[in-house]
N, C-alpha and C. Protein backbone atom coordinates (compact mmCIF):
# COMPACT_ATOMS: atom_id res chain seq x y z
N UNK A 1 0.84 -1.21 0.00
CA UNK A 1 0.00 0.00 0.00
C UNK A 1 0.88 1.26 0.00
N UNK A 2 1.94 0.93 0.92
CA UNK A 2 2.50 2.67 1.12
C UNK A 2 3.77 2.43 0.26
N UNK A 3 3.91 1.53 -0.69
CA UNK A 3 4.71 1.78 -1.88
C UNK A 3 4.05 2.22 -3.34
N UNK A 4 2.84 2.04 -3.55
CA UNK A 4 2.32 2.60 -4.52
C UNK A 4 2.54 4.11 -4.46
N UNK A 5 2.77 4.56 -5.57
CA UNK A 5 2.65 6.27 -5.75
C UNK A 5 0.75 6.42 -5.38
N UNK A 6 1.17 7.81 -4.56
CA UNK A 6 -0.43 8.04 -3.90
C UNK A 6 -1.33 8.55 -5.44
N UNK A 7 -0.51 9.54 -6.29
CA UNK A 7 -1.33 9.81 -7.61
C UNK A 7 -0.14 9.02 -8.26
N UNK A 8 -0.86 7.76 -9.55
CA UNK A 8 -0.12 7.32 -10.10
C UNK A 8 -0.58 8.24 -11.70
N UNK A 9 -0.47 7.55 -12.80
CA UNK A 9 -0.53 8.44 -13.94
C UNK A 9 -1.67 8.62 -14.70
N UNK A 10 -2.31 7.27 -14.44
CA UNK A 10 -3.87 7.06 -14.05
C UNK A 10 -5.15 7.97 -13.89
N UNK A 11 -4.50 8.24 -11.88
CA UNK A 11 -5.18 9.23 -11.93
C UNK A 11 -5.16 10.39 -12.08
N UNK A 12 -3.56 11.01 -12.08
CA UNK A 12 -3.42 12.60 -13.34
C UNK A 12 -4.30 12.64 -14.22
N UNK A 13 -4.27 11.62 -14.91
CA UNK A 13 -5.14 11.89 -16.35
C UNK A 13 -6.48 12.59 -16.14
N UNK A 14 -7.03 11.14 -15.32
CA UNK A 14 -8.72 11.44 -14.92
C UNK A 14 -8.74 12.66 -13.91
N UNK A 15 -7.95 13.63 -12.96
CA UNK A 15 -7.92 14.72 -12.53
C UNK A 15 -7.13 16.01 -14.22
N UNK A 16 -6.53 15.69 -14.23
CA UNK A 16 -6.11 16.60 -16.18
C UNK A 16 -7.47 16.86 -16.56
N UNK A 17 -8.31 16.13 -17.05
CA UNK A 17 -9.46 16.12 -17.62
C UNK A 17 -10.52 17.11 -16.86
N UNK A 18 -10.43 16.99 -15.54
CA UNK A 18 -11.57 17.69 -14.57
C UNK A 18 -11.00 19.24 -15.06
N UNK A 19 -9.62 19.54 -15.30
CA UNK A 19 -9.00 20.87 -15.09
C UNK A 19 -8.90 21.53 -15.94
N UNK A 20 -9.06 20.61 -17.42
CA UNK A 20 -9.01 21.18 -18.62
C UNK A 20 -10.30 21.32 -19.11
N UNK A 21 -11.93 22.11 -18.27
CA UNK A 21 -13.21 22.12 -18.83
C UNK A 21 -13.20 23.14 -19.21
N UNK A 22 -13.98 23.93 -20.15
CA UNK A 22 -13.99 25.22 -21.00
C UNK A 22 -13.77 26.11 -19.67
N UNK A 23 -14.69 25.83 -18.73
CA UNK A 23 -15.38 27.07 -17.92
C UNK A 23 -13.89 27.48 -16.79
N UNK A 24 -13.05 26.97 -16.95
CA UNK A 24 -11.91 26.99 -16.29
C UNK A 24 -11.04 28.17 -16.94
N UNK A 25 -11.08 29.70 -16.56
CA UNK A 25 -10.41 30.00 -17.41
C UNK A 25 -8.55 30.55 -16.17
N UNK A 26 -9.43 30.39 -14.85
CA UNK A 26 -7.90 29.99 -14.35
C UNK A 26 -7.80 29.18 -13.62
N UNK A 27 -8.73 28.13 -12.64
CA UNK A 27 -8.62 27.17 -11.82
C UNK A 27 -8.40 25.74 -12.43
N UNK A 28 -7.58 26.16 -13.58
CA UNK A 28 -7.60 24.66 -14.94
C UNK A 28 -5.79 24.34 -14.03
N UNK A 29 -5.29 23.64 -15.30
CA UNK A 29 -3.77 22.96 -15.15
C UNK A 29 -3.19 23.80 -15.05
N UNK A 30 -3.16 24.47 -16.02
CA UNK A 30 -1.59 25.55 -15.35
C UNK A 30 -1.42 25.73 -14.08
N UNK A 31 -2.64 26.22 -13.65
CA UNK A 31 -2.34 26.65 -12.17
C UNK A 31 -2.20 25.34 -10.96
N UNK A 32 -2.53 24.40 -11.39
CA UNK A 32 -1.86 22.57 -10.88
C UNK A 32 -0.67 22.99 -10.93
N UNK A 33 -0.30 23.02 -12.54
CA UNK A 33 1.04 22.84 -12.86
C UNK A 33 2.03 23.96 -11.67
N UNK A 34 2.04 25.11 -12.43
CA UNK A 34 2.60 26.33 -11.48
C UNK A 34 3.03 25.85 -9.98
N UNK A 35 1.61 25.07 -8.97
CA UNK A 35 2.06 24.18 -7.88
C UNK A 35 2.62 23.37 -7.27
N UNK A 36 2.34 22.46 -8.38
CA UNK A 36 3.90 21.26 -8.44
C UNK A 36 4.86 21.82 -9.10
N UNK A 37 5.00 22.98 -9.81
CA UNK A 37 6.52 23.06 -9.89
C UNK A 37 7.02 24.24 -8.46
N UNK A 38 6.35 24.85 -7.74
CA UNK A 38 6.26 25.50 -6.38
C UNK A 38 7.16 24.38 -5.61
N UNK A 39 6.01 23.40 -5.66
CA UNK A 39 5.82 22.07 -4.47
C UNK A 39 7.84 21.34 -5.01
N UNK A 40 8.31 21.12 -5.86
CA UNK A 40 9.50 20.73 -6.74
C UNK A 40 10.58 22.07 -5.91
N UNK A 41 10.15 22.96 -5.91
CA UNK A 41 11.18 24.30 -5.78
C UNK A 41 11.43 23.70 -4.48
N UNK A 42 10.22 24.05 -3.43
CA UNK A 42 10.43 24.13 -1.79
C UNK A 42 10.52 22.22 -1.36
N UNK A 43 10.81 21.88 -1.94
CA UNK A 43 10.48 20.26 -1.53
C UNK A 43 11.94 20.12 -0.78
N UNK A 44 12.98 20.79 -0.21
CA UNK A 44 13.88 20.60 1.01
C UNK A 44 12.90 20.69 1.96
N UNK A 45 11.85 21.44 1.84
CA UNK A 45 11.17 21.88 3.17
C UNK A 45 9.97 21.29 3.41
N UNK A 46 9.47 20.34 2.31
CA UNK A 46 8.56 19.63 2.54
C UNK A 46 8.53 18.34 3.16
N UNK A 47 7.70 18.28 4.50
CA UNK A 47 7.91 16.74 4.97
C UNK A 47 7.64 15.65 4.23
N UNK A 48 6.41 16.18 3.62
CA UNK A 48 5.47 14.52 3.18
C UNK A 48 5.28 14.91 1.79
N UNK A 49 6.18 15.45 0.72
CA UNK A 49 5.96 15.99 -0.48
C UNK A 49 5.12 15.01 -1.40
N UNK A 50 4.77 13.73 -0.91
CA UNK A 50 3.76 13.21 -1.84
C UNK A 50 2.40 13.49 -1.60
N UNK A 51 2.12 13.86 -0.19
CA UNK A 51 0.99 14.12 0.48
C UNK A 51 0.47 15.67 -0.41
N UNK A 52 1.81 16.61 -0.26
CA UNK A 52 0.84 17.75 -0.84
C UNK A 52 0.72 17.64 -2.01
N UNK A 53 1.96 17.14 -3.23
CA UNK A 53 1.39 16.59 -4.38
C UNK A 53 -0.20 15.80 -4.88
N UNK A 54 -0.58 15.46 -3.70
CA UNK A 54 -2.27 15.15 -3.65
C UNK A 54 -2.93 16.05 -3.44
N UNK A 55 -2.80 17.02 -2.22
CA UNK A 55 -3.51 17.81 -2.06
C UNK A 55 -3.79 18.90 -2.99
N UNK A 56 -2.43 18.99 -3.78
CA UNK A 56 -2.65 19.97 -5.09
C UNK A 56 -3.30 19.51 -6.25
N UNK A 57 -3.28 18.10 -6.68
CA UNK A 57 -3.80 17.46 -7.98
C UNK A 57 -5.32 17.86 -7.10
N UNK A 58 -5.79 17.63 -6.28
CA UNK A 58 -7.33 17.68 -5.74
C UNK A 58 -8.18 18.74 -4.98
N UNK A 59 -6.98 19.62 -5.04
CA UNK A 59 -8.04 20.84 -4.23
C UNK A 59 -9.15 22.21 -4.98
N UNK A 60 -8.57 21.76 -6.56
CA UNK A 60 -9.27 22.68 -7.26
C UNK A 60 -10.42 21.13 -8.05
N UNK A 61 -10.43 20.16 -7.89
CA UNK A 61 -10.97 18.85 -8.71
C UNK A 61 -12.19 19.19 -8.85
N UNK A 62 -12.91 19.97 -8.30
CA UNK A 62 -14.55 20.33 -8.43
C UNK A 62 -14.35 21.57 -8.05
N UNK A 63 -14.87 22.62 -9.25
CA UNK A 63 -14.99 23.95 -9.21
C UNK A 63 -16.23 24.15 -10.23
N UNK A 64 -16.98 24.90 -9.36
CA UNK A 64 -18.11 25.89 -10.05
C UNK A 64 -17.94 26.86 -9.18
N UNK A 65 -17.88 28.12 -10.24
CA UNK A 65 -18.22 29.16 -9.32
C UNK A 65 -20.08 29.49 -8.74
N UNK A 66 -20.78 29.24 -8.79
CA UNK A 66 -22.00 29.04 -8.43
C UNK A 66 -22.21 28.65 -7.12
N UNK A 67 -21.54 27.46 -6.77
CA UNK A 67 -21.47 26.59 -5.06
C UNK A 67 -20.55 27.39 -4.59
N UNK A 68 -20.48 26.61 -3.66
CA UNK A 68 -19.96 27.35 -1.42
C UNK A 68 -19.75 25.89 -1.45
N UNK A 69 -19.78 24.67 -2.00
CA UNK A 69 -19.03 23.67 -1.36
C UNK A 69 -17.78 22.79 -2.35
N UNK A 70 -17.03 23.70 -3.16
CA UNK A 70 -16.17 23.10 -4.07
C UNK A 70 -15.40 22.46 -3.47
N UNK A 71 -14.50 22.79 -2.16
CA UNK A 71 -13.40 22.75 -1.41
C UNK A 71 -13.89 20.99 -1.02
N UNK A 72 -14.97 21.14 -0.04
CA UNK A 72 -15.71 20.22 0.27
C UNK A 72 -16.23 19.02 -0.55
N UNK A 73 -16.68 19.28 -1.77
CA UNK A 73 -16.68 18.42 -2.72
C UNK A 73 -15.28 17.60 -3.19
N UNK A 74 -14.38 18.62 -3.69
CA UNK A 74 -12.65 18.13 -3.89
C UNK A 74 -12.47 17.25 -2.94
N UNK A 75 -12.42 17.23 -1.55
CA UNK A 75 -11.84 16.37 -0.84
C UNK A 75 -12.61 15.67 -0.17
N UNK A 76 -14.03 15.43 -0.90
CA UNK A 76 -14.67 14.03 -0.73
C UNK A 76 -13.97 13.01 -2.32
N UNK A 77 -14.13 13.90 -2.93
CA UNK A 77 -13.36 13.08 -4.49
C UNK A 77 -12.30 12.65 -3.75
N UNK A 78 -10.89 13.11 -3.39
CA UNK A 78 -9.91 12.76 -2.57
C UNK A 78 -10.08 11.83 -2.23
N UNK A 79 -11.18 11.85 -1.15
CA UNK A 79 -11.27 10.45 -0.44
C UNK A 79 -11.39 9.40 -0.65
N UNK A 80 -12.70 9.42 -1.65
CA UNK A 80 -13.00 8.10 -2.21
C UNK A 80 -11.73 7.51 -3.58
N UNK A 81 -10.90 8.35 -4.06
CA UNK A 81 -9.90 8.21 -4.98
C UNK A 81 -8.42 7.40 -3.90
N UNK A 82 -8.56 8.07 -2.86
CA UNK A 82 -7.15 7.43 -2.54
C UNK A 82 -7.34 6.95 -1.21
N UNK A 83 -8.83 6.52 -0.92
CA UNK A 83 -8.86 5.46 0.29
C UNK A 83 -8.06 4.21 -0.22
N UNK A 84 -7.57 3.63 0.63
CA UNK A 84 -6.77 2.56 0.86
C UNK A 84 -5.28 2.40 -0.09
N UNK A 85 -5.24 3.66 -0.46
CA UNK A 85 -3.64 4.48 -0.91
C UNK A 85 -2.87 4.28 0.14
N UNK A 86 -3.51 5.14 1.13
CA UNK A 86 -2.54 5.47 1.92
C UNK A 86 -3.12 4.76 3.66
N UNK A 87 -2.30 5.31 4.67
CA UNK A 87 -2.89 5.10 6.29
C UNK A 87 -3.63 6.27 6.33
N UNK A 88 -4.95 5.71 7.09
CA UNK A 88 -6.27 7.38 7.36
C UNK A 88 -5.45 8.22 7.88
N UNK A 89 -4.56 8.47 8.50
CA UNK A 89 -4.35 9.93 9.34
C UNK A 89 -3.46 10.64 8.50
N UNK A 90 -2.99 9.80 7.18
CA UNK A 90 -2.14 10.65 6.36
C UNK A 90 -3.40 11.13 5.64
N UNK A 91 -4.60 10.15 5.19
CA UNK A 91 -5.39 10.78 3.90
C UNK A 91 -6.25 11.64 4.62
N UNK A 92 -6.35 11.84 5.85
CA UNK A 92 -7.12 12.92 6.86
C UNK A 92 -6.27 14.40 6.58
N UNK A 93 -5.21 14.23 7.04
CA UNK A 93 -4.32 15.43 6.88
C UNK A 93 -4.01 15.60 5.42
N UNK A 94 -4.20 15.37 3.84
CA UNK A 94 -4.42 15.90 3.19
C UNK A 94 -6.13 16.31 2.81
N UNK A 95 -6.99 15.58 2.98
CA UNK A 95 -8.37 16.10 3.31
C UNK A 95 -8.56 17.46 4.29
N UNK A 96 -7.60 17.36 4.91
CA UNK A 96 -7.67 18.98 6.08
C UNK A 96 -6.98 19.86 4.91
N UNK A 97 -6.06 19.69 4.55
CA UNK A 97 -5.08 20.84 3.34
C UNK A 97 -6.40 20.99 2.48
N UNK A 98 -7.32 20.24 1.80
CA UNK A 98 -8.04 21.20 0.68
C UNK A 98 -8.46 21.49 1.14
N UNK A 99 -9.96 21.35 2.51
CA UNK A 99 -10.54 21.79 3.12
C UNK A 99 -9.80 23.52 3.23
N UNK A 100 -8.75 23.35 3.42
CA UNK A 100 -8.67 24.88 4.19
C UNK A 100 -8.42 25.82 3.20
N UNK A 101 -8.28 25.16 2.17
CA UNK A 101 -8.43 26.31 0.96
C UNK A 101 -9.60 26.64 0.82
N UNK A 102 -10.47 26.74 1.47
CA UNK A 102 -11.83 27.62 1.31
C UNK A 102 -11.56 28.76 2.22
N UNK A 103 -11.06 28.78 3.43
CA UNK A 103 -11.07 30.00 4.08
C UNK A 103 -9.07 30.67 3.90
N UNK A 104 -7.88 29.56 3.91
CA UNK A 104 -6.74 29.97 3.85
C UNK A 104 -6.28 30.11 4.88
N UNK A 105 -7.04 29.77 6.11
CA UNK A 105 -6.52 29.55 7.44
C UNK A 105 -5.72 28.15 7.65
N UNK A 106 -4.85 28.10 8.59
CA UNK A 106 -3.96 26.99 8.84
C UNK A 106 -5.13 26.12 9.69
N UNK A 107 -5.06 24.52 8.59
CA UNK A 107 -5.97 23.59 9.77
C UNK A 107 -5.26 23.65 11.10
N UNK A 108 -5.71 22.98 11.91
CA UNK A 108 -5.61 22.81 13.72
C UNK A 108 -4.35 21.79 13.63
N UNK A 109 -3.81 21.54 12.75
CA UNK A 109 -2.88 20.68 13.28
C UNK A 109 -1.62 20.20 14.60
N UNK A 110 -1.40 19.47 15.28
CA UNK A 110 -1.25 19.16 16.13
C UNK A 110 0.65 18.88 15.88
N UNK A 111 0.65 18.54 15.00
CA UNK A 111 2.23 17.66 14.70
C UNK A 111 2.64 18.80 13.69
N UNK A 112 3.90 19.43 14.29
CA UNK A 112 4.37 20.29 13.89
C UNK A 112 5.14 20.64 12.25
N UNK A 113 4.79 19.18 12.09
CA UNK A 113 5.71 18.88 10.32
C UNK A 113 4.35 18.92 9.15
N UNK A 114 3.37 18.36 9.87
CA UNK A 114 2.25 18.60 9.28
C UNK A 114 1.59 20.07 8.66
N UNK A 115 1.90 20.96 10.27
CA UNK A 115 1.16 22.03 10.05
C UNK A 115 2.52 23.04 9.14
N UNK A 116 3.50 22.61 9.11
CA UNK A 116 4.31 23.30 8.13
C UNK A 116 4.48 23.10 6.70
N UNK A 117 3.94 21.51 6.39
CA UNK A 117 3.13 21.26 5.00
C UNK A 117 2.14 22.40 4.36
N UNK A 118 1.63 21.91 5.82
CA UNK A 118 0.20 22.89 5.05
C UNK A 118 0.18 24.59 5.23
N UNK A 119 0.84 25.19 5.64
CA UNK A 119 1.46 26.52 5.59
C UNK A 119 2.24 26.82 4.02
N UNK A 120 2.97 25.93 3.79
CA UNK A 120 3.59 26.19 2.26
C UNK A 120 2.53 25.60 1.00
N UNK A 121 1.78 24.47 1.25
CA UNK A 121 0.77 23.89 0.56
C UNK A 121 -0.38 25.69 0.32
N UNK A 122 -1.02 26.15 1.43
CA UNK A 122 -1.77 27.40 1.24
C UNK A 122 -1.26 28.39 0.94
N UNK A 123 0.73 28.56 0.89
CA UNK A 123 1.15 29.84 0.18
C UNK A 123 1.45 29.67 -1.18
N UNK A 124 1.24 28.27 -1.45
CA UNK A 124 1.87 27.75 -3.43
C UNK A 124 0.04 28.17 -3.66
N UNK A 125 -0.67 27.88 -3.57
CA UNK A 125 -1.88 28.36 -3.75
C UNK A 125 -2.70 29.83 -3.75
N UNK A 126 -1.56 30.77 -3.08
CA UNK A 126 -1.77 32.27 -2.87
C UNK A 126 -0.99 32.84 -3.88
N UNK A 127 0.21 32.09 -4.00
CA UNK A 127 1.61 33.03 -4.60
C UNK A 127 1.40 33.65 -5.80
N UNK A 128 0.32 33.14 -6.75
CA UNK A 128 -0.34 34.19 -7.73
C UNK A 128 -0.79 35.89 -7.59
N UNK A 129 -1.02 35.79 -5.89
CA UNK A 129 -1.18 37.47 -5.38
C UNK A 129 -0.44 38.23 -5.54
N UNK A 130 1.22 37.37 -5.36
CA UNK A 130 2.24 38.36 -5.36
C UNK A 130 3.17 38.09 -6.53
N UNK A 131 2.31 37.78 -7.63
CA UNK A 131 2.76 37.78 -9.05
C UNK A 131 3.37 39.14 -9.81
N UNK A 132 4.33 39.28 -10.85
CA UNK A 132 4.09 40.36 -11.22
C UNK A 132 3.07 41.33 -11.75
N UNK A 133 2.57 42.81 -12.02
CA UNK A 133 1.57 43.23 -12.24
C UNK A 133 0.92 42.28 -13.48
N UNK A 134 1.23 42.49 -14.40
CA UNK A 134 0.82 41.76 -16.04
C UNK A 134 0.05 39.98 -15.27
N UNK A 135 0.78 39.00 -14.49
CA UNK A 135 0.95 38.23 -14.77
C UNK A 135 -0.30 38.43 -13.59
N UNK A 136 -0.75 39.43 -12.82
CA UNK A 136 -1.49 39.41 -11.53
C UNK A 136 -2.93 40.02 -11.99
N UNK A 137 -2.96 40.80 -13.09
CA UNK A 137 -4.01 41.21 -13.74
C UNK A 137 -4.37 40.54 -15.06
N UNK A 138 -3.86 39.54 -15.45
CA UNK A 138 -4.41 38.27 -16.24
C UNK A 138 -4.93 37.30 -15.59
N UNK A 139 -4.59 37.06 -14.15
CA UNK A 139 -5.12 36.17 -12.94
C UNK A 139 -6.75 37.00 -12.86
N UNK A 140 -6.36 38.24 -12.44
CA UNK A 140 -7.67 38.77 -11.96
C UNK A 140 -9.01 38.48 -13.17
N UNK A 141 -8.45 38.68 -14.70
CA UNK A 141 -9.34 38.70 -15.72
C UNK A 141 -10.10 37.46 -15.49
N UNK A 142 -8.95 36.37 -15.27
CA UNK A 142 -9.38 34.95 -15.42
C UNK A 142 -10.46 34.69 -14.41
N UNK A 143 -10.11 35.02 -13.07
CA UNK A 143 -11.29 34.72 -12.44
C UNK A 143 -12.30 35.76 -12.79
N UNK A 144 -12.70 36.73 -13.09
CA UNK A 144 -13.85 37.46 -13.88
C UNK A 144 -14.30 36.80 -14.60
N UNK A 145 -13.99 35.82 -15.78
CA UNK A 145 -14.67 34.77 -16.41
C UNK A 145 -15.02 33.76 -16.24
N UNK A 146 -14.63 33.47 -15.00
CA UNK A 146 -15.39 31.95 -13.89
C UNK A 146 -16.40 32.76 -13.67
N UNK A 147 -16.52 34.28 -13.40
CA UNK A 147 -17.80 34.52 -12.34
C UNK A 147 -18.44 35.14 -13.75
N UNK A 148 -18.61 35.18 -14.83
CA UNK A 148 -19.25 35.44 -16.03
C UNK A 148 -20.53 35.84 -15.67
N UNK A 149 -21.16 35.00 -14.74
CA UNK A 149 -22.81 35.11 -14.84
C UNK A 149 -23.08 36.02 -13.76
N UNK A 150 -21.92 37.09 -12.97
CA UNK A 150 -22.28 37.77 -12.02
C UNK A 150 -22.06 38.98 -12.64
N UNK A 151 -23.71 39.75 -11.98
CA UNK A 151 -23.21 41.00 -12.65
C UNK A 151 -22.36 42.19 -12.19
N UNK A 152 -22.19 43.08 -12.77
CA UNK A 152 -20.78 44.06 -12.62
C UNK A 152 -20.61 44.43 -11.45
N UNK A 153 -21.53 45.25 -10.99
CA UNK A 153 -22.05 45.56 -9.79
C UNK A 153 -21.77 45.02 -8.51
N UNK A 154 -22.47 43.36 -8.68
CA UNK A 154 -21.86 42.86 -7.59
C UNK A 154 -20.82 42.25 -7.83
N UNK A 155 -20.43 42.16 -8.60
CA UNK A 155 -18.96 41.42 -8.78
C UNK A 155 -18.31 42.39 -7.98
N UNK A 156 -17.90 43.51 -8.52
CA UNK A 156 -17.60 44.98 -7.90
C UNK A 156 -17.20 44.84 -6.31
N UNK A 157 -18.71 44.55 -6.10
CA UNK A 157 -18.54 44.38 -4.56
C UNK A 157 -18.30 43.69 -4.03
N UNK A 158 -18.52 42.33 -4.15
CA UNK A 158 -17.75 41.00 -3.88
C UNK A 158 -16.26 40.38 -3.95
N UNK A 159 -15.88 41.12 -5.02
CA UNK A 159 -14.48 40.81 -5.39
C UNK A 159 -13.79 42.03 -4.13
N UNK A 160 -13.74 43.12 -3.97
CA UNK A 160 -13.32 43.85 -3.12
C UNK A 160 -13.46 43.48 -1.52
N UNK A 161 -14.56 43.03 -1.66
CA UNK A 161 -14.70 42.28 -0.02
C UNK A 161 -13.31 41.14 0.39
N UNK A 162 -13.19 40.43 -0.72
CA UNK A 162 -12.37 39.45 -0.77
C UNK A 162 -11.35 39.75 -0.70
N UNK A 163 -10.92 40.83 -1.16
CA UNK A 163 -9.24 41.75 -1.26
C UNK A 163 -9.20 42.04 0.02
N UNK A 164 -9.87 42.66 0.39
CA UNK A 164 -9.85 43.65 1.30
C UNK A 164 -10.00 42.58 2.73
N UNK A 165 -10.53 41.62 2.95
CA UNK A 165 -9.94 40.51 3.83
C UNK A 165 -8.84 39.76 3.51
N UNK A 166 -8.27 39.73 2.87
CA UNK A 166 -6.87 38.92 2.85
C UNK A 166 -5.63 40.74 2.94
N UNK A 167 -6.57 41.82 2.81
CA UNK A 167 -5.20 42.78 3.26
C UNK A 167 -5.45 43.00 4.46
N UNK A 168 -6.70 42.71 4.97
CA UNK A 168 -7.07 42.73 6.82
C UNK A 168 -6.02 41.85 7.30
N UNK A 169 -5.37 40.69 6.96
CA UNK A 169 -4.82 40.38 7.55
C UNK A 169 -3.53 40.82 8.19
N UNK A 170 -2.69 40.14 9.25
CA UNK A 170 -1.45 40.57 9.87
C UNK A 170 -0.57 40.39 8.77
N UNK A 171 -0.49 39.18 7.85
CA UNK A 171 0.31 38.46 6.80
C UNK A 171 -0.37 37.70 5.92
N UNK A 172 -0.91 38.10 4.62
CA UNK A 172 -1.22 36.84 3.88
C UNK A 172 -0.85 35.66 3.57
N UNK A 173 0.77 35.54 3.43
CA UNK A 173 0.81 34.47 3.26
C UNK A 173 1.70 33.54 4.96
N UNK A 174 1.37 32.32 5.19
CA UNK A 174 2.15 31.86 6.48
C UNK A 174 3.61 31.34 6.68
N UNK A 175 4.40 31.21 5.99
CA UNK A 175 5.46 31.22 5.66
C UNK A 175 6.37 32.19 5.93
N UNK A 176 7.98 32.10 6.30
CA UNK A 176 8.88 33.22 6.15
C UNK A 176 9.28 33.15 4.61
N UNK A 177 9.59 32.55 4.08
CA UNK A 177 9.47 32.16 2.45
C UNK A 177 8.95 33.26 1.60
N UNK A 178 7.52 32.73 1.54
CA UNK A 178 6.81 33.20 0.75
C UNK A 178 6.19 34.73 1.19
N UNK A 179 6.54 35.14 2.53
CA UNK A 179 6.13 36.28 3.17
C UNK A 179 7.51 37.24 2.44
N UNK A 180 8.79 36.57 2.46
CA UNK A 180 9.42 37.56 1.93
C UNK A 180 9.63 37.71 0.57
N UNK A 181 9.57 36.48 -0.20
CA UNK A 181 9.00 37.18 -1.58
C UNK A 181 7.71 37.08 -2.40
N UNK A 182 6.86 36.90 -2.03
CA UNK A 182 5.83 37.67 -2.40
C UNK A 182 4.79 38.41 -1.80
N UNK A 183 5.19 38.85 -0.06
CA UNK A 183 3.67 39.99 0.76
C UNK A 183 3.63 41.01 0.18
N UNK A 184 5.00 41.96 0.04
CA UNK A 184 4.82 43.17 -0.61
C UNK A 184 4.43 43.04 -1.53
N UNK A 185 4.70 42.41 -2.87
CA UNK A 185 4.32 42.66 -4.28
C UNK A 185 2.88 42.55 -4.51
N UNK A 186 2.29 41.37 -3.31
CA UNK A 186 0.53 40.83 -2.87
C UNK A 186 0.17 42.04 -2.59
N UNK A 187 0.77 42.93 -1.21
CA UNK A 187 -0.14 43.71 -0.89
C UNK A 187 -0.70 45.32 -2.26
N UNK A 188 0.30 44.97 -2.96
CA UNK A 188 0.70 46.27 -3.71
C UNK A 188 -0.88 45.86 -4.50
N UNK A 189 -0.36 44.68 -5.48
CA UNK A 189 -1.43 44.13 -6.36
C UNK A 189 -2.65 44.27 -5.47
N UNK A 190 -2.99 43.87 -4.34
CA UNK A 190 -4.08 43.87 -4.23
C UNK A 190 -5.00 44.93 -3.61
N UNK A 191 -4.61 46.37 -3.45
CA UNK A 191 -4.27 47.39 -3.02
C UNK A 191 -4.77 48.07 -4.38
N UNK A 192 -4.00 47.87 -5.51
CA UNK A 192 -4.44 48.19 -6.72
C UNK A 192 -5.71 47.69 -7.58
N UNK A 193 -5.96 46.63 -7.24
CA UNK A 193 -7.28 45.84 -7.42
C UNK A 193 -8.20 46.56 -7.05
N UNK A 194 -7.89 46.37 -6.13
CA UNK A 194 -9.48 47.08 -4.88
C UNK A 194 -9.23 48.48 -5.07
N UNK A 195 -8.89 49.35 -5.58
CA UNK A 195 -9.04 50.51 -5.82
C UNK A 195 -9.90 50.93 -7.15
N UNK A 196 -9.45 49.70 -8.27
CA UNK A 196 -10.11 49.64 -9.32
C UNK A 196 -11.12 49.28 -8.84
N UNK A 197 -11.64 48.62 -8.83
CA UNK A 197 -13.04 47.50 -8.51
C UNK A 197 -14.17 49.05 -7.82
N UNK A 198 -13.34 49.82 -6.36
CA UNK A 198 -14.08 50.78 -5.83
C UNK A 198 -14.38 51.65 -6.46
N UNK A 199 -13.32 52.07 -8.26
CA UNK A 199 -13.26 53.50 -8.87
C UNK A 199 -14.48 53.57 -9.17
């Protein structure tokens, strides 16, 4: 069991396929990809680098922008995909990593190697904030065309709410890493966002 690869090539494919649907115009592969090559960069610092390699093939696996339970959906897929992959308290603690990509808070973890997984697992998933401008306002377009069917207005207002809580915070991202190269360039971009969105 715990010699099998947890995603073999198998199931890339059948997750590839979920990522490559029209309506994806940024929660598709690239932005997988972009993660595992993140997850490849920092992997001195990763404990269980096959673990978040799961958590990344599966935390975007069910996206509509329409629902409030994508996160939740992804890592029931998870589950039923890589029960008896692995031992439960490993496939628990990647089930906690997508889970917390709905809010970006650090799960409760208890074991200190864990909760430092999932601190770099939720900043490879942010680090698009503190992209360069060009590469941070082609992000922004993209998700404008997931939310297609919302109108301007509230998009307007919704999208700014969202900025404007991740600059409420002390630090967006949890990491010393990723706090030092990309908070400033995040806070700038998103600072600039939300100014547009309010003009």
């Amino acid at each position: 069991m715990e010699n099998e690869p947890l995603i073999d090539d198998a199931l890339k494919s059948e997750l590839a396929a979920l990522y490559q649907a029209e309506d994806r115009h940024y929660h598709g592969l690239a932005h997988i990809e972009a993660m595992l090559a993140q997850a490849t960069e920092y992997r001195h610092l990763l404990h269980d680098p096959e673990a978040i390699e799961a958590a990344i093939w599966f935390h975007d696996a069910v996206y509509d922008s329409r629902a409030k339970d994508n996160e939740a959906k992804s890592a029931a897929l998870a589950e039923s995909k890589l029960a008896g992959r692995t031992r439960p308290e490993r496939l628990a603690r990647i089930l906690a990593m997508i889970n917390a990509t709905a809010t970006h808070q650090l799960p409760p973890f208890e074991d200190k190697n864990a909760a430092s997984d999932a601190a770099l697992f939720l900043d490879m998933d942010l680090s698009i904030l503190g992209a360069g401008p060009d590469i941070f306002d082609a992000y922004e377009k993209a998700v404008r065309l997931e939310y297609g069917w919302v109108e301007e207005p509230m998009w307007r207002a919704g999208r700014a709410a969202v900025l404007k809580s991740f600059l409420a915070r002390p630090h967006i991202f949890h990491t010393s890493e990723f706090r030092q190269r990309f908070e400033t360039r995040a806070r700038t971009n998103l600072e600039r966002s939300r100014a547009a969105l309010e003009g």
